[in-house]
PDB file of N, CA and C in Angstrom:
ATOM      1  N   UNK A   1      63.224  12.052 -34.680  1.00  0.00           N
ATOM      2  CA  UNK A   1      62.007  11.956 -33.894  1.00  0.00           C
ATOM      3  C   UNK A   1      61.058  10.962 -34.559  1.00  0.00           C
ATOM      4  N   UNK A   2      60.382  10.825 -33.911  1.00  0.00           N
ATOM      5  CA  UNK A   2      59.743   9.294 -34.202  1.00  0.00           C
ATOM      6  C   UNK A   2      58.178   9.917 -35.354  1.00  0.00           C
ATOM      7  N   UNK A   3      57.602   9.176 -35.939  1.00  0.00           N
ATOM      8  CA  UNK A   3      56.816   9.918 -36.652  1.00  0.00           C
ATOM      9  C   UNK A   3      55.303   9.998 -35.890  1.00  0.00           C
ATOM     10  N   UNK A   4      55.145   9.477 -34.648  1.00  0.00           N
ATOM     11  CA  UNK A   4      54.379   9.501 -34.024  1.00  0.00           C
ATOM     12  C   UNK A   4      54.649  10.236 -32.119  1.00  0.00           C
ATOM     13  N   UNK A   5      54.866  11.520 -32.830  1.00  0.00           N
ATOM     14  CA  UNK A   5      55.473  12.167 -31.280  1.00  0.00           C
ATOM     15  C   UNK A   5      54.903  12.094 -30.396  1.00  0.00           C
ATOM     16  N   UNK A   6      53.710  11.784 -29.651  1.00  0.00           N
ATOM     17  CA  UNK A   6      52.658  11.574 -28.462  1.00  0.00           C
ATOM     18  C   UNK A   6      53.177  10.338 -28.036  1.00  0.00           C
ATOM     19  N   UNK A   7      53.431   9.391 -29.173  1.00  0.00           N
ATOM     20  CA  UNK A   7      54.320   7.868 -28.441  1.00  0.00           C
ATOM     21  C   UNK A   7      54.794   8.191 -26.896  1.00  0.00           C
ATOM     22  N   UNK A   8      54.242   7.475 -25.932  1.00  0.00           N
ATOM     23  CA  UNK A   8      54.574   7.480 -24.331  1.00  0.00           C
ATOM     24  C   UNK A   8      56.032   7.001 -24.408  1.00  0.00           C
ATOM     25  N   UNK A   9      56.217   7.628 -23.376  1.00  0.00           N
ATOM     26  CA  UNK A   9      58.081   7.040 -22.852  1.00  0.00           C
ATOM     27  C   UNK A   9      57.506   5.893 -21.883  1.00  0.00           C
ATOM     28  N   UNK A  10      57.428   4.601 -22.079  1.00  0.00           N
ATOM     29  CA  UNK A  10      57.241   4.158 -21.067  1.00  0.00           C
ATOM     30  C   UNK A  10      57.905   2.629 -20.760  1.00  0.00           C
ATOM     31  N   UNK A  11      59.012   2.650 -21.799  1.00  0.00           N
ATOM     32  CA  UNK A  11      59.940   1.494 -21.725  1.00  0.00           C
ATOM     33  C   UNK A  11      61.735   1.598 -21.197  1.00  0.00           C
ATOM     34  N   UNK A  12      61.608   0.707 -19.816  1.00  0.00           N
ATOM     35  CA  UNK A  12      63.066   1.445 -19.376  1.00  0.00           C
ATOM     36  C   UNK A  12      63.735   0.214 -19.542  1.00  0.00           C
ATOM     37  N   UNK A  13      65.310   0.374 -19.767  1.00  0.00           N
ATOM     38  CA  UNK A  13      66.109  -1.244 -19.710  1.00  0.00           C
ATOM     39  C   UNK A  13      67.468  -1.118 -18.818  1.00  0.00           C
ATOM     40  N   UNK A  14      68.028  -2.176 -18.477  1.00  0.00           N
ATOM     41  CA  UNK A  14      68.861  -2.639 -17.515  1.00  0.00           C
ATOM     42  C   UNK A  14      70.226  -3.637 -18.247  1.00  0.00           C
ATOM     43  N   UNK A  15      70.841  -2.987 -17.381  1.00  0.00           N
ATOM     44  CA  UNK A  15      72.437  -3.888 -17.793  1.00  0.00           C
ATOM     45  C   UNK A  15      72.562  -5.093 -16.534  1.00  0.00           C
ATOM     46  N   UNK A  16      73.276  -6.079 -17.148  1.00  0.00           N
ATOM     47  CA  UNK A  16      73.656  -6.923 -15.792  1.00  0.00           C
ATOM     48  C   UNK A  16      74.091  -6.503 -14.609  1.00  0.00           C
ATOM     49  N   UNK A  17      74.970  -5.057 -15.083  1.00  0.00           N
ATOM     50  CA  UNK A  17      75.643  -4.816 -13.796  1.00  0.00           C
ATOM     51  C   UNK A  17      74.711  -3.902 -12.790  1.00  0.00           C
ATOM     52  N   UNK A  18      72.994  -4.129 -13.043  1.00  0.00           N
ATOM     53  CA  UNK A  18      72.117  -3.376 -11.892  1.00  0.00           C
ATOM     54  C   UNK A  18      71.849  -2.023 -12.559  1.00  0.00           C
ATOM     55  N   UNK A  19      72.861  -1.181 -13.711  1.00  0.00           N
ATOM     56  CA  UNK A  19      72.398   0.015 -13.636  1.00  0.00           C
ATOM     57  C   UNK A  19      70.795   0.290 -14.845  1.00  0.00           C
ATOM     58  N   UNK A  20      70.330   0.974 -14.409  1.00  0.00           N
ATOM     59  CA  UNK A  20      68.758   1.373 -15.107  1.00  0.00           C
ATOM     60  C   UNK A  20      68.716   2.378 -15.904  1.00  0.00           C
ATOM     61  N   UNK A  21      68.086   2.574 -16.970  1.00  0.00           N
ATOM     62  CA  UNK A  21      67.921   3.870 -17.804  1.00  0.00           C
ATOM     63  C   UNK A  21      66.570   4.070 -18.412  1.00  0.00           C
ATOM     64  N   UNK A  22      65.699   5.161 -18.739  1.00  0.00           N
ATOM     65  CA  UNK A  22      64.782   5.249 -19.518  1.00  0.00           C
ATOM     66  C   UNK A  22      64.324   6.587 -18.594  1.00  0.00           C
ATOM     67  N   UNK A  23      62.938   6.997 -19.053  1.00  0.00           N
ATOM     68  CA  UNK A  23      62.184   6.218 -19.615  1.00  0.00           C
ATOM     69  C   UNK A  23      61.967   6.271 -21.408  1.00  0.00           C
ATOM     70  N   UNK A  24      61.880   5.770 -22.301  1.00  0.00           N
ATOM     71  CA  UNK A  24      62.067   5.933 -23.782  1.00  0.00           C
ATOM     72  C   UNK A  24      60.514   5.529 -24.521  1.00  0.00           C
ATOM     73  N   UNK A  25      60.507   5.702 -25.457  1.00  0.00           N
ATOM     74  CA  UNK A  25      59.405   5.670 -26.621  1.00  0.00           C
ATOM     75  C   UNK A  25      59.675   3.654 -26.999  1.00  0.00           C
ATOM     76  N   UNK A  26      59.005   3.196 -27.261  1.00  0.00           N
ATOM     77  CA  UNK A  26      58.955   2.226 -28.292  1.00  0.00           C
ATOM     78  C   UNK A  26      59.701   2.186 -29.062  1.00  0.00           C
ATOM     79  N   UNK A  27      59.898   3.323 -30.736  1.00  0.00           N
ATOM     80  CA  UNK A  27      61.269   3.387 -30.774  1.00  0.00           C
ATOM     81  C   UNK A  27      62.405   3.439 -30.534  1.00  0.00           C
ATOM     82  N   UNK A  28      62.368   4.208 -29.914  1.00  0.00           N
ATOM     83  CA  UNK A  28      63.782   4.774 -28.731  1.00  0.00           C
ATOM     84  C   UNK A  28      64.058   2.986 -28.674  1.00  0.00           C
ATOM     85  N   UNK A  29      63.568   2.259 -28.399  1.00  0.00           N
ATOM     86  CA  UNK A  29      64.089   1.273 -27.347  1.00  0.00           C
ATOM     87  C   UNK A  29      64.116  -0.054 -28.784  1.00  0.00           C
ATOM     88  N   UNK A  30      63.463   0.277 -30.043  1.00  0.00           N
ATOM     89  CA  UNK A  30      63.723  -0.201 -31.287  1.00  0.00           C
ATOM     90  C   UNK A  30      65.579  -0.096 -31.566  1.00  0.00           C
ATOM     91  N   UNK A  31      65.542   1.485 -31.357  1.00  0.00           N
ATOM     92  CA  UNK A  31      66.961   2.226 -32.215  1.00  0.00           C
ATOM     93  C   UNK A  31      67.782   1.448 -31.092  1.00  0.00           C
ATOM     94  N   UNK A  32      67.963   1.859 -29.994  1.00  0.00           N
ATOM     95  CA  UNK A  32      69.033   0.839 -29.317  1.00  0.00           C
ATOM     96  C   UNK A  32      69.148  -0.573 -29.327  1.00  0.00           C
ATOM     97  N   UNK A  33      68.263  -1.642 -29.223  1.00  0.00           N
ATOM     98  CA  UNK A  33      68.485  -2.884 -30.029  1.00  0.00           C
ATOM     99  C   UNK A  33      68.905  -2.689 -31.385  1.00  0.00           C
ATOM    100  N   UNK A  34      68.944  -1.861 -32.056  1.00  0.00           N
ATOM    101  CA  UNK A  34      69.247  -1.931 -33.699  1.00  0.00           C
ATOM    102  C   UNK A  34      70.803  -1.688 -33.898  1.00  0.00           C
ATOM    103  N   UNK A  35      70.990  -0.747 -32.892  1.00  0.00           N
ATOM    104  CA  UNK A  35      72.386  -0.356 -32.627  1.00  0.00           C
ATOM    105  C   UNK A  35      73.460  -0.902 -32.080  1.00  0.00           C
ATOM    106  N   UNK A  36      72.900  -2.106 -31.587  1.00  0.00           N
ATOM    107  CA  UNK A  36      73.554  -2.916 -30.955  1.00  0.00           C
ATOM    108  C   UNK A  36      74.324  -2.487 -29.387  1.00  0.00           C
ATOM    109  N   UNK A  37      73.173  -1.046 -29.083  1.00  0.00           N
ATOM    110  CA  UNK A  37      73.516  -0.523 -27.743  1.00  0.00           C
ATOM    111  C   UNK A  37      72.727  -1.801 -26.487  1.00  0.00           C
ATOM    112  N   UNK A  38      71.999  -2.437 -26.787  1.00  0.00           N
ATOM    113  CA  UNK A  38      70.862  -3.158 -26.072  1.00  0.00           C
ATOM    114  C   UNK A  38      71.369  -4.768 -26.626  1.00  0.00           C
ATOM    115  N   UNK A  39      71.861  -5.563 -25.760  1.00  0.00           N
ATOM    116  CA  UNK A  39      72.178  -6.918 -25.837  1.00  0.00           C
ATOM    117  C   UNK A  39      71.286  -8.376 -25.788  1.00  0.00           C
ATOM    118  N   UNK A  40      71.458  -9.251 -26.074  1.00  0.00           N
ATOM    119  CA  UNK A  40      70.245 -10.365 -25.720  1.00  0.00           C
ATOM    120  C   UNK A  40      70.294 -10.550 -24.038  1.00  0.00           C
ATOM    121  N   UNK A  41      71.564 -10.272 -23.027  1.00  0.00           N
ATOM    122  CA  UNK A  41      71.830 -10.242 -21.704  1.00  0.00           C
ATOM    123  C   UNK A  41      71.352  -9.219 -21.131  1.00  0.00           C
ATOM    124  N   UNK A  42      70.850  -8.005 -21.924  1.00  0.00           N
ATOM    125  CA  UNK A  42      69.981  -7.008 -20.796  1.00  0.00           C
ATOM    126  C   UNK A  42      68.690  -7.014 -20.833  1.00  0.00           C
ATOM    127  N   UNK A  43      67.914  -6.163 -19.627  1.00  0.00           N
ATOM    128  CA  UNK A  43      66.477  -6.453 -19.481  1.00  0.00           C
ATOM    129  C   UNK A  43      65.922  -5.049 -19.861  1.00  0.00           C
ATOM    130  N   UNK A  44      64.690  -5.389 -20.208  1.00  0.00           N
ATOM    131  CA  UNK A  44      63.600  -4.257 -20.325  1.00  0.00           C
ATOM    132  C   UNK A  44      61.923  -4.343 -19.313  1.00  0.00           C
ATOM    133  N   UNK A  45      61.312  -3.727 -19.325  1.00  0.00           N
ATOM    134  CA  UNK A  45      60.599  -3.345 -18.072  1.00  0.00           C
ATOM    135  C   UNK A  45      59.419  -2.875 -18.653  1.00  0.00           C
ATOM    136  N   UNK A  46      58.408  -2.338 -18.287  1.00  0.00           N
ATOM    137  CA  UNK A  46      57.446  -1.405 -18.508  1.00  0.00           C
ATOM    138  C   UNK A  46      56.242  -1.095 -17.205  1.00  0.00           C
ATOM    139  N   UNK A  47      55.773  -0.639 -17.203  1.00  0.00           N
ATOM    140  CA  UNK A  47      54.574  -1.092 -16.287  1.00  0.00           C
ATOM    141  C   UNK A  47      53.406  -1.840 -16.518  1.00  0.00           C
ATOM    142  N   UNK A  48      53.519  -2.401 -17.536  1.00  0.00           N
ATOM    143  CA  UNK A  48      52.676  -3.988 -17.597  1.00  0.00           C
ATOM    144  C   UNK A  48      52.929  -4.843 -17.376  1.00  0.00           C
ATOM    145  N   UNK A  49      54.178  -4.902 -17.236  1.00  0.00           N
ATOM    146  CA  UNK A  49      55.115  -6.071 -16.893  1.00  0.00           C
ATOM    147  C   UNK A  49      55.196  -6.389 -14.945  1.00  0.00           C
ATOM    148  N   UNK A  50      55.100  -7.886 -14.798  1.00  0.00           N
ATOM    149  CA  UNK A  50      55.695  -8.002 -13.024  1.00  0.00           C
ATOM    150  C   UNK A  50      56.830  -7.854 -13.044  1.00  0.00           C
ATOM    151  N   UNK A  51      58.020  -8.714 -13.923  1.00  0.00           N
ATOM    152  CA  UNK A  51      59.050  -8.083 -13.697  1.00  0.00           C
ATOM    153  C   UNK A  51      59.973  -7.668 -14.594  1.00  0.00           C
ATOM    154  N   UNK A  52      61.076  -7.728 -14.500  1.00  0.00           N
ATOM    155  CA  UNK A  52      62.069  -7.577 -15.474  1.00  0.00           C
ATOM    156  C   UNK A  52      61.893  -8.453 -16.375  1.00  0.00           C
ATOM    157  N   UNK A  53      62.340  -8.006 -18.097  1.00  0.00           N
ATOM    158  CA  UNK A  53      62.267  -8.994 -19.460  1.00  0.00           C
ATOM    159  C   UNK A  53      63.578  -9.131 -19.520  1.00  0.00           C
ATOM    160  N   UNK A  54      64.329 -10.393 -19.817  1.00  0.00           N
ATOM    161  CA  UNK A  54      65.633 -10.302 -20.591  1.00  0.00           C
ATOM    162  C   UNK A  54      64.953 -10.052 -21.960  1.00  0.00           C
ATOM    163  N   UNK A  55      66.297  -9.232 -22.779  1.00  0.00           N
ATOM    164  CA  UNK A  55      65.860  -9.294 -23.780  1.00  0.00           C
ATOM    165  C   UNK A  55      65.462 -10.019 -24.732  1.00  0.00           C
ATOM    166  N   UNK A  56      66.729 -11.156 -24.650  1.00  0.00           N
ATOM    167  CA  UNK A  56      66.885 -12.344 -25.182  1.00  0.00           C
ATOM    168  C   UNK A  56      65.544 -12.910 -25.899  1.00  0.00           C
ATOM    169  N   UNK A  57      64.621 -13.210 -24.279  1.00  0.00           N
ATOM    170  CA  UNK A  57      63.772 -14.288 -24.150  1.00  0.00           C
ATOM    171  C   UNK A  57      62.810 -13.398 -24.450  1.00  0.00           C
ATOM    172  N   UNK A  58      62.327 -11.967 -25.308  1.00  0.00           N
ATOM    173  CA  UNK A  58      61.509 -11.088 -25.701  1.00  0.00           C
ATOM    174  C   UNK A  58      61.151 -10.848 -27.011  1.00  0.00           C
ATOM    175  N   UNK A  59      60.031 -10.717 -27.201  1.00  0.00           N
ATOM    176  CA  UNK A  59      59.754 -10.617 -28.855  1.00  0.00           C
ATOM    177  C   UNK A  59      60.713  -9.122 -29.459  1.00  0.00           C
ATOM    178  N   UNK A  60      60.990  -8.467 -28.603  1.00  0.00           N
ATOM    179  CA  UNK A  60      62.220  -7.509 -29.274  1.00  0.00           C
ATOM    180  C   UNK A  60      63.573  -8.218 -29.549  1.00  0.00           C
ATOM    181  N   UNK A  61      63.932  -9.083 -29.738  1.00  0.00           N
ATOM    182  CA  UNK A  61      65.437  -9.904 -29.521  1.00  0.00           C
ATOM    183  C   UNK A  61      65.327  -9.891 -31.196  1.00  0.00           C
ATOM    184  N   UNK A  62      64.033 -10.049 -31.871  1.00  0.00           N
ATOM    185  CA  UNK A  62      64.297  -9.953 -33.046  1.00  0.00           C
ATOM    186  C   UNK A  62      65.010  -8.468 -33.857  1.00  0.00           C
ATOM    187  N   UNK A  63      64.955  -7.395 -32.842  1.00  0.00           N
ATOM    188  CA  UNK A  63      65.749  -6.315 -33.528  1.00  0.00           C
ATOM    189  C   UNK A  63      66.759  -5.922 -33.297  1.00  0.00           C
ATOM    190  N   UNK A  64      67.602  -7.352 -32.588  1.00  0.00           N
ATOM    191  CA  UNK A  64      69.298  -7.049 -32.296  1.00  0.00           C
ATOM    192  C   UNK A  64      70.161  -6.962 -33.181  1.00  0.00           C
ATOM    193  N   UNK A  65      70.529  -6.091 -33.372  1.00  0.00           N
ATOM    194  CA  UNK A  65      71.553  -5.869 -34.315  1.00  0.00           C
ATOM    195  C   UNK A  65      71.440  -5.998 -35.413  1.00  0.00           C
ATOM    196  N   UNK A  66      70.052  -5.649 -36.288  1.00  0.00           N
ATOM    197  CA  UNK A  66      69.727  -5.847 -37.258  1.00  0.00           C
ATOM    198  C   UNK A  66      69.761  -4.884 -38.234  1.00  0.00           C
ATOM    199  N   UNK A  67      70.819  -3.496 -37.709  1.00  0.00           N
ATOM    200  CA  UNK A  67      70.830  -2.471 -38.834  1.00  0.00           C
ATOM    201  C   UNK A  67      72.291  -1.840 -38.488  1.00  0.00           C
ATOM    202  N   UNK A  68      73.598  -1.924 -39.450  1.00  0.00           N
ATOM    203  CA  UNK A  68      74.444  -1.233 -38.759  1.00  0.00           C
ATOM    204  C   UNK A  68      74.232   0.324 -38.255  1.00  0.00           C
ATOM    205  N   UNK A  69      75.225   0.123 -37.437  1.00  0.00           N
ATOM    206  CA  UNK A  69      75.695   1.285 -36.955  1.00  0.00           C
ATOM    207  C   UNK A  69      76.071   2.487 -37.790  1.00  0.00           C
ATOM    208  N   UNK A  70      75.809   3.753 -38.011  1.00  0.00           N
ATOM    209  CA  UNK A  70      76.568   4.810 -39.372  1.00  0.00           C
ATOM    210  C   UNK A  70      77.985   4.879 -38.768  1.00  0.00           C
ATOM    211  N   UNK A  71      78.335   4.800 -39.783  1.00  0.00           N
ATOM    212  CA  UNK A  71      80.105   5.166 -39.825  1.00  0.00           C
ATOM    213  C   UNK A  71      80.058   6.829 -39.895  1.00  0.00           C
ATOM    214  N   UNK A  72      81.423   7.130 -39.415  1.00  0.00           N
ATOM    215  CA  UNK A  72      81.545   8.628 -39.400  1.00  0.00           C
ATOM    216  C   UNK A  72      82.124   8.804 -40.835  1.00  0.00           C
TER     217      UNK A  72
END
């Protein structure tokens, strides 16, 4: 859990192939770019936003894949 639990869910993201997920915390949406669950080819959203973000072209692109994954 994040160390700031009131953190709003209010960031959702998208795969190429149309499907949608969220809504998540700021972190939440940190840990999946980190995980390399979240690609530079998918988008993220919020309601400040008009439309869809690729990730890519987003100041989050800097936390792709920047922490492995735990091994079992």
């Amino acid at each position: 859990m994040s160390e700031n639990s009131t953190e709003e869910k209010v960031w959702y993201y998208a795969k190429p192939d149309g499907s949608k997920y969220g809504p998540y915390t700021e972190d939440e949406l940190i840990r999946l770019l980190k995980n390399g669950i979240l690609t530079e080819n998918d988008y993220i959203w919020m309601m400040d936003f008009e439309n869809w973000m690729k990730i890519g072209e987003s100041i989050y692109s800097f936390y792709l894949g920047n922490e492995p994954l735990p091994t079992a």
